[in-house]
Protein backbone atom coordinates (compact mmCIF):
# COMPACT_ATOMS: atom_id res chain seq x y z
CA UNK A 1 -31.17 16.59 5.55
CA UNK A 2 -30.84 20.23 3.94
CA UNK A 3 -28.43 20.92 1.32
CA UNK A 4 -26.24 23.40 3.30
CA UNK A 5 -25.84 23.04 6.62
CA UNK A 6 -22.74 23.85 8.65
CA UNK A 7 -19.58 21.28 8.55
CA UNK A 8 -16.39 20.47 9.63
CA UNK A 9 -13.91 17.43 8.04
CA UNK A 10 -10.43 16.74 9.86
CA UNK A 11 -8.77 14.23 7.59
CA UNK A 12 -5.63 12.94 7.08
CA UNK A 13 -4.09 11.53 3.36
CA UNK A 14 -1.02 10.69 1.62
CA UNK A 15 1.20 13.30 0.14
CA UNK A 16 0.63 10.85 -3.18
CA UNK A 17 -3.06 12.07 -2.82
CA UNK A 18 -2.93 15.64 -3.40
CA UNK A 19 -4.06 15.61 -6.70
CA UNK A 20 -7.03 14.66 -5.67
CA UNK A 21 -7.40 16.51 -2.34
CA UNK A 22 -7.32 19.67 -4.78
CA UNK A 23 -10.05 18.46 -6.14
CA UNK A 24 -11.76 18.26 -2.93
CA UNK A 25 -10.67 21.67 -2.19
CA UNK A 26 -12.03 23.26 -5.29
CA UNK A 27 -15.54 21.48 -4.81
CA UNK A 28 -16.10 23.32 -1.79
CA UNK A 29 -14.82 26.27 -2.98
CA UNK A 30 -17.31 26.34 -5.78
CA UNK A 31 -20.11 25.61 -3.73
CA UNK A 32 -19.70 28.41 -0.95
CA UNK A 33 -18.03 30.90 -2.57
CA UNK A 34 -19.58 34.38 -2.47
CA UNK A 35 -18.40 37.29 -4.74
CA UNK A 36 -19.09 39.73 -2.50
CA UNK A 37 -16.19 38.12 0.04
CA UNK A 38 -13.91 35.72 -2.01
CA UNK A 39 -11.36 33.44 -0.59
CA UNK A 40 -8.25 34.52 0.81
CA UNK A 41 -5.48 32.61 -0.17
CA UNK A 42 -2.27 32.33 1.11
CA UNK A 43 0.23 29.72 1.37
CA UNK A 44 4.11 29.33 2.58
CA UNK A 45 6.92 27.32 1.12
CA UNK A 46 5.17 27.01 -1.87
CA UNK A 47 5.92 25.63 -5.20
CA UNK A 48 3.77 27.43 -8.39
CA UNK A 49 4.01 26.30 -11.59
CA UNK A 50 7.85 24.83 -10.70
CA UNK A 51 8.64 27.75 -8.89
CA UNK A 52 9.73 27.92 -5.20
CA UNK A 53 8.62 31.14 -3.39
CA UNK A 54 8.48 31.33 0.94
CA UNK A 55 5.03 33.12 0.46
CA UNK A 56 2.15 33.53 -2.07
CA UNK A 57 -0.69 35.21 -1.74
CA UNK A 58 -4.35 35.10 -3.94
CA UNK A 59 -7.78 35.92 -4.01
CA UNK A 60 -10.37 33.77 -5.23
CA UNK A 61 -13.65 35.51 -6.05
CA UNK A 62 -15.00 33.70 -9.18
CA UNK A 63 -14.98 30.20 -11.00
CA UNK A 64 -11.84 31.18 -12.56
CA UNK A 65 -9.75 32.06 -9.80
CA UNK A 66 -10.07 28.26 -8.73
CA UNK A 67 -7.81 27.87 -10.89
CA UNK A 68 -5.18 28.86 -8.66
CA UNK A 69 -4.82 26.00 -6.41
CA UNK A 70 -4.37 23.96 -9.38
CA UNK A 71 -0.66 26.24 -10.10
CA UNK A 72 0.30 24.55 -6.46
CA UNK A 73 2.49 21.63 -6.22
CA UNK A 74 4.02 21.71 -3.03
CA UNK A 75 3.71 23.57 -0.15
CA UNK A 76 4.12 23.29 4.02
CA UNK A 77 0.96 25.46 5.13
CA UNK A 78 -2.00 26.61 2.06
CA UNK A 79 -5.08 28.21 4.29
CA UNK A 80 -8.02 29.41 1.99
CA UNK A 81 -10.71 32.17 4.34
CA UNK A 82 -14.07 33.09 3.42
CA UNK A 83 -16.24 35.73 5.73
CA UNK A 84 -19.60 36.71 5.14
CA UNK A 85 -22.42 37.87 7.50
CA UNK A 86 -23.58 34.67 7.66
CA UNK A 87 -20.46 32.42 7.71
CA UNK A 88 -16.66 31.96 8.33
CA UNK A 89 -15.51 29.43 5.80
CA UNK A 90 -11.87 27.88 6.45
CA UNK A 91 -9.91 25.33 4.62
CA UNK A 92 -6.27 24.88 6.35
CA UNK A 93 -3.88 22.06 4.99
CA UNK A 94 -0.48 21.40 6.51
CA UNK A 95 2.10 19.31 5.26
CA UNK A 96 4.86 16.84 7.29
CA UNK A 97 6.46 14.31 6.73
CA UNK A 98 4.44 13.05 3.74
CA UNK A 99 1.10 13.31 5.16
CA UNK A 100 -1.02 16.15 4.92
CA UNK A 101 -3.24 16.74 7.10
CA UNK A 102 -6.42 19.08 6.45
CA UNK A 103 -9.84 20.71 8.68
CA UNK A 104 -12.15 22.06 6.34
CA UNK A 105 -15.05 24.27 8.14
CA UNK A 106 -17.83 25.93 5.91
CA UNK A 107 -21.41 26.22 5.61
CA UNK A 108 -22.06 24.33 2.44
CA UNK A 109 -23.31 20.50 0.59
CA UNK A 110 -22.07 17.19 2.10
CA UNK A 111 -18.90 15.90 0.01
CA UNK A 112 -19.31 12.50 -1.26
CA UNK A 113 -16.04 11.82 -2.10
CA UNK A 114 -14.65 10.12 1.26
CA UNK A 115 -11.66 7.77 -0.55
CA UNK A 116 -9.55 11.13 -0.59
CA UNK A 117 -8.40 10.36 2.80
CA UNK A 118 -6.87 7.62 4.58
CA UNK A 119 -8.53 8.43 7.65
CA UNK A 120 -11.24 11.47 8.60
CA UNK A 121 -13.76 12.24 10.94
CA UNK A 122 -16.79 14.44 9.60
CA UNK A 123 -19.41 16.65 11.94
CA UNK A 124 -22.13 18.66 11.51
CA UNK A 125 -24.83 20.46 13.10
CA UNK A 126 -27.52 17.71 12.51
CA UNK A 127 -26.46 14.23 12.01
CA UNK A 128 -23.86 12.44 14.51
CA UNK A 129 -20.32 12.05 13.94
CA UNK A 130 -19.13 9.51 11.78
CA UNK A 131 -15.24 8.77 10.15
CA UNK A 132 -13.82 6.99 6.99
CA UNK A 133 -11.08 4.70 6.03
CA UNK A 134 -9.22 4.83 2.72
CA UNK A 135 -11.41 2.16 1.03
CA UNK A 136 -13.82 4.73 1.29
CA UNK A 137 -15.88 2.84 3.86
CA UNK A 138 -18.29 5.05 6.34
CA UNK A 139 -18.03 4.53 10.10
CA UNK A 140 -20.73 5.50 12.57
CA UNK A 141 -19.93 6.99 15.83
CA UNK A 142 -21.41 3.72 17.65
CA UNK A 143 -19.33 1.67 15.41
CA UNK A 144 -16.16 3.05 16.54
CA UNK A 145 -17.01 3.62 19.80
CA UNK A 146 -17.62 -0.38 19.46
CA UNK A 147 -13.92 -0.83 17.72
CA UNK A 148 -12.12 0.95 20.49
CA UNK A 149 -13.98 -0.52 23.18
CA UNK A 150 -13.07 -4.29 21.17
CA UNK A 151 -9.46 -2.80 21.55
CA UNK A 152 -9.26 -2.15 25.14
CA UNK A 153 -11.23 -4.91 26.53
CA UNK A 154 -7.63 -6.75 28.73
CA UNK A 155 -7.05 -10.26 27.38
CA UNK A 156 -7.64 -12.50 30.00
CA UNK A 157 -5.42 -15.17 29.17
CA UNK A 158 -6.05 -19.06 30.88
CA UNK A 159 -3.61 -21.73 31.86
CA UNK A 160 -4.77 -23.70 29.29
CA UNK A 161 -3.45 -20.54 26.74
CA UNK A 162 -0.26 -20.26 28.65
CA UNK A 163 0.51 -23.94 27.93
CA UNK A 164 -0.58 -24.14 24.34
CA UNK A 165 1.52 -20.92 24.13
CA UNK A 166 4.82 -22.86 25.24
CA UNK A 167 4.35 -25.95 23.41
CA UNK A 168 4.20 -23.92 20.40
CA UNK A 169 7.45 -22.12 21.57
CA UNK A 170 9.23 -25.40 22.02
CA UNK A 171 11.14 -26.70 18.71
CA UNK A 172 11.01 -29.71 17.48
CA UNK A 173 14.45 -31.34 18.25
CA UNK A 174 14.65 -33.24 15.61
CA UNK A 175 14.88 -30.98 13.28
CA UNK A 176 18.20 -29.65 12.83
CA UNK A 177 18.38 -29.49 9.38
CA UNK A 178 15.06 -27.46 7.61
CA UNK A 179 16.58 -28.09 4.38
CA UNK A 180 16.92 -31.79 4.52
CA UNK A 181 13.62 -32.17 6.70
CA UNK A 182 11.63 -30.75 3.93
CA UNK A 183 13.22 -32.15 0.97
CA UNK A 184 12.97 -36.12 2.67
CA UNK A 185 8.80 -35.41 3.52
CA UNK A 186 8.56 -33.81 0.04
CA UNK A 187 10.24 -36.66 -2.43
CA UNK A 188 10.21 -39.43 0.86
CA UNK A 189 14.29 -39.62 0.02
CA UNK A 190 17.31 -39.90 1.92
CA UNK A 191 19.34 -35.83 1.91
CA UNK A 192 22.43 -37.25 3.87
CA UNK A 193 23.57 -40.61 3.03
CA UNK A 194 26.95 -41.73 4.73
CA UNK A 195 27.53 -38.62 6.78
CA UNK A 196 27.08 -36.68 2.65
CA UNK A 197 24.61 -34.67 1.12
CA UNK A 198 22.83 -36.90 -1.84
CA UNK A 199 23.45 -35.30 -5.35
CA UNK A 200 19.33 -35.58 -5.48
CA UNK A 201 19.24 -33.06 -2.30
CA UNK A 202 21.88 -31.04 -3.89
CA UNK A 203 20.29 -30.30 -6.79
CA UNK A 204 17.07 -29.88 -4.96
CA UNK A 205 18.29 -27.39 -2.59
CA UNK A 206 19.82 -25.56 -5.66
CA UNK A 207 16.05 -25.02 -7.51
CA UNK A 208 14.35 -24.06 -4.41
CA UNK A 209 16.86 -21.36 -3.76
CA UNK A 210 16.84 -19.90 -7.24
CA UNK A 211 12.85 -20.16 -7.37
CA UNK A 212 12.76 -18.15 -3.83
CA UNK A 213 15.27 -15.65 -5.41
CA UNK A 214 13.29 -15.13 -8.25
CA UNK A 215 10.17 -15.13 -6.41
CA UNK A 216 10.76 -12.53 -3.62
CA UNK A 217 13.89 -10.88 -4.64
CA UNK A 218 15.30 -11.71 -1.05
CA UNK A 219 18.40 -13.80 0.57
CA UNK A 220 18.29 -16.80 1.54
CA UNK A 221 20.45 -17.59 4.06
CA UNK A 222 21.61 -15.25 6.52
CA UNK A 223 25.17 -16.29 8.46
CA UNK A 224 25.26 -19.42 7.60
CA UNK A 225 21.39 -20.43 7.94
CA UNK A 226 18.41 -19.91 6.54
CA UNK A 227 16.36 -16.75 7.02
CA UNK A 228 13.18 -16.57 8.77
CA UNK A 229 11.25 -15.59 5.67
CA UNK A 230 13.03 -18.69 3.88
CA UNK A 231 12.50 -21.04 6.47
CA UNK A 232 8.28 -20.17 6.55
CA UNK A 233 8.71 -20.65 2.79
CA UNK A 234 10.17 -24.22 3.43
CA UNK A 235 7.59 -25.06 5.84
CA UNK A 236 4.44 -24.40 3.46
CA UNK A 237 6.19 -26.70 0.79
CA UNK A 238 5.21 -29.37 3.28
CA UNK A 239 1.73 -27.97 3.79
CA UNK A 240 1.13 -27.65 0.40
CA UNK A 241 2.48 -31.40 -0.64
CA UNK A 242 -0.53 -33.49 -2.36
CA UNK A 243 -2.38 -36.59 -0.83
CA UNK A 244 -4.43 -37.94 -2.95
CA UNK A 245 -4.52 -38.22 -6.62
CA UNK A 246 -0.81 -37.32 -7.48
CA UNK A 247 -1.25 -37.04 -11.41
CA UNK A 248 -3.96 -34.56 -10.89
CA UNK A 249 -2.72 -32.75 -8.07
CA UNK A 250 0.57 -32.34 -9.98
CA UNK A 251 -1.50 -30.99 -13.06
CA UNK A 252 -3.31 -28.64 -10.78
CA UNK A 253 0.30 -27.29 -9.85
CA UNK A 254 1.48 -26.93 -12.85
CA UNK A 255 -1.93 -24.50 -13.94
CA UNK A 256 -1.33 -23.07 -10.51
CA UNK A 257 2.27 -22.06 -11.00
CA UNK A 258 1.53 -21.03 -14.90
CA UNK A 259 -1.14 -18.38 -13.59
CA UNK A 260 1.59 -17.01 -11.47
CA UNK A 261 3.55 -16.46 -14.30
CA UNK A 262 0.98 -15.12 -16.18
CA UNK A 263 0.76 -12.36 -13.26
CA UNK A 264 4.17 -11.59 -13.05
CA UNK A 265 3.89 -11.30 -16.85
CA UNK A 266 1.14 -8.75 -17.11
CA UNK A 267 3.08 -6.52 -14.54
CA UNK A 268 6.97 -6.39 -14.41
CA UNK A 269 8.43 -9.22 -16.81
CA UNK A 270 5.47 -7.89 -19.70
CA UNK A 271 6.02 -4.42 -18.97
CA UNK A 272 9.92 -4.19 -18.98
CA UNK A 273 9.85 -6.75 -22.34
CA UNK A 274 7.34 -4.52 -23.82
CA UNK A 275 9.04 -1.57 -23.47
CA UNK A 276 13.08 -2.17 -24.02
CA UNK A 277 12.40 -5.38 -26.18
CA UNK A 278 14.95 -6.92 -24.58
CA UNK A 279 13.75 -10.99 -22.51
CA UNK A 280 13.74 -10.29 -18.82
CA UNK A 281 14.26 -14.00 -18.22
CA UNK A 282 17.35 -15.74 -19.24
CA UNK A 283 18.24 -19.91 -18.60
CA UNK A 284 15.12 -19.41 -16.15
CA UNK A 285 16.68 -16.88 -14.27
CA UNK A 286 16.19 -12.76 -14.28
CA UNK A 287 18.57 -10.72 -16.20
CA UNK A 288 20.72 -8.34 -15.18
CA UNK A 289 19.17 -5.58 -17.12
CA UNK A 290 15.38 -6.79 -16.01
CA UNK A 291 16.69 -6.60 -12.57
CA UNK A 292 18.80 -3.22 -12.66
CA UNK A 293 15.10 -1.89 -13.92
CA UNK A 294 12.98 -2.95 -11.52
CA UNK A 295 15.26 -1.43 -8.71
CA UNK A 296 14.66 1.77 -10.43
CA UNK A 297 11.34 1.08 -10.91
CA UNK A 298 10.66 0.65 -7.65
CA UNK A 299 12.89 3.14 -5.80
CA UNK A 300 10.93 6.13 -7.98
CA UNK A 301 7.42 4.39 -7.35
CA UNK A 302 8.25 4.91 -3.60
CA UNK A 303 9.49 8.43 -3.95
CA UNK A 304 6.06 9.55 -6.25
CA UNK A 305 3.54 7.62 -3.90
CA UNK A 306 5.57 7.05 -0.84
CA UNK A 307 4.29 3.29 -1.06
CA UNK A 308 6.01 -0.21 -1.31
CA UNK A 309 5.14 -1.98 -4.44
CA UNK A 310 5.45 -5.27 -2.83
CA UNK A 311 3.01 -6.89 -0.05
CA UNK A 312 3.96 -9.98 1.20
CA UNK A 313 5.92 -11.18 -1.95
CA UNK A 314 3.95 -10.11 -4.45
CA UNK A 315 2.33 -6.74 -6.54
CA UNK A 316 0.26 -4.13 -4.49
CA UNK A 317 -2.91 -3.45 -6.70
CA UNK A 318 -1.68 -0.21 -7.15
CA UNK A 319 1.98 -0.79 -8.34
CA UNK A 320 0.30 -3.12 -11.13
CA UNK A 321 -1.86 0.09 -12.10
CA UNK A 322 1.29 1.94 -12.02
CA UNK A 323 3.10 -0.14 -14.41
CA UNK A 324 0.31 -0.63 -16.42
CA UNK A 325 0.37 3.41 -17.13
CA UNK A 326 4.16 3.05 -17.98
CA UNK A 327 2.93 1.10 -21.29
CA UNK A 328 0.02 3.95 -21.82
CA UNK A 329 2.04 6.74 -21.50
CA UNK A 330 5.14 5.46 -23.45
């Protein structure tokens, strides 16, 4: 395939990405800029260097003009146009909500660098269509064609699905207390014992609450019961209970639940000890000031990257970068 031929990327990427969509930008404005045209900049409801202004306006007809885009850090609409005899170059980026979205058409290289977007379909005049995920993975146009056909293929569902589907539906009647259900398969004790809570259940049901706390940073009950999210947490205590081999099994936990720590230590409890000195765990439950930190922590890691920095209970691979850097750029 030739060097330049003539292209065209829609893509679509996080407002936390622009960093490196100028990047992107400026690589295909080296590469097909002519000085006898230049690009024609111009973008609204800008921020440059800080400042707000409704309009700016550039032209960018050498290396260092490039240099421009890098002076924007905000903006609603940025279009950069380039005509020559030969081509119409356009770049056109629009911002809502937190997404930007960008088409890029110019006569120019193919642009390796695919994990700037979250998702984007690229076309040109030779090769077929094909689109991109955020991992950076490439997607042929008979591969997607085969993902939304997968998709829209109806569900033909048998009575033999419709009854498995009920049963499932259908609680177990027997278990009216989660709580006490758990903790009796668990330790094979008695909870209630003359119409009374046992001090052994008690203090059980204590430690399993203040784990989950600590764990997830959620509620556990809700009015009076336990919450969904609780009682799935309840349920795989019994899936995870040993067999065979208690001693070792019980060792195996023990590594198992150290390594956790060890995680949680390398991101938040190591991070926030690191840098205020100060323990983040206190009688074997979180501080106040460990705590009142992490809520901060995490409200302005959503506002810079518009991401959660929890998935499913635990660190995102990116939040754990994130802290990391705190330690790097203190």
């Amino acid at each position: 395939m030739p060097e330049e031929s003539l292209r065209e990327i829609i893509g679509l990427a996080k407002k936390s990405k622009w960093i490196q969509l100028k990047k992107f930008i400026k690589f295909i404005i080296e590469k097909t800029l002519k000085k006898e045209a230049g690009y024609n900049l111009t973008a609204l409801d800008v921020s440059i260097n800080g400042k707000n202004k409704s309009r700016y306006s550039a032209l960018i007809k050498n290396k260092e003009n490039i240099k421009e885009i890098d002076k924007i850090s905000d903006f609603t609409h940025l279009s950069l146009y380039q005509a020559t005899k030969s081509s119409n170059n356009l770049i056109d980026l629009s911002q809502n909500n937190g997404t930007i979205t960008v088409l890029a058409k110019y006569l120019g290289p193919v642009v390796d660098n695919h994990q700037v977007f979250d998702f984007s379909v690229h076309l040109d005049i030779i090769d077929e269509p094909f689109f991109t995920i955020g991992s950076g993975r490439k997607i042929n146009g008979s591969e997607i064609l085969e993902i939304i056909n997968k998709n829209t293929k109806p569900i033909i569902k048998t009575k033999k699905d419709i009854l498995k589907k009920k049963s499932k539906q259908v609680k177990d009647p027997e278990i009216n207390n989660l709580e006490a259900f758990v903790f009796e398969k668990l330790t094979n004790k008695n909870a209630i014992w003359n119409g009374s809570e046992t001090k052994a259940f008690q203090n059980w049901k204590a430690k399993i609450k203040n784990k989950y706390r600590i764990k997830t940073g959620k509620i556990t009950y809700y009015r009076g019961k336990p919450t969904k999210q609780f009682s799935l947490y309840l349920e795989n205590l019994i899936n995870k209970k040993p067999i065979k081999n208690k001693k070792l099994i019980k060792n195996l936990d023990k590594n198992a639940s150290n390594s956790t720590k060890q995680s949680k230590e390398i991101s938040e409890k190591k991070i926030f000890e690191t840098l205020t000195g100060k323990n983040a765990i206190w009688n074997e439950s979180e501080t106040k000031n460990f705590k009142n930190w992490k809520n901060r922590l995490h409200k302005k890691y959503r506002k810079d990257t518009g991401r959660n920095p929890y998935y499913k209970g635990n660190l995102t691979q990116n939040y754990k970068k994130y802290l990391k850097n705190l330690i790097k750029s203190n």
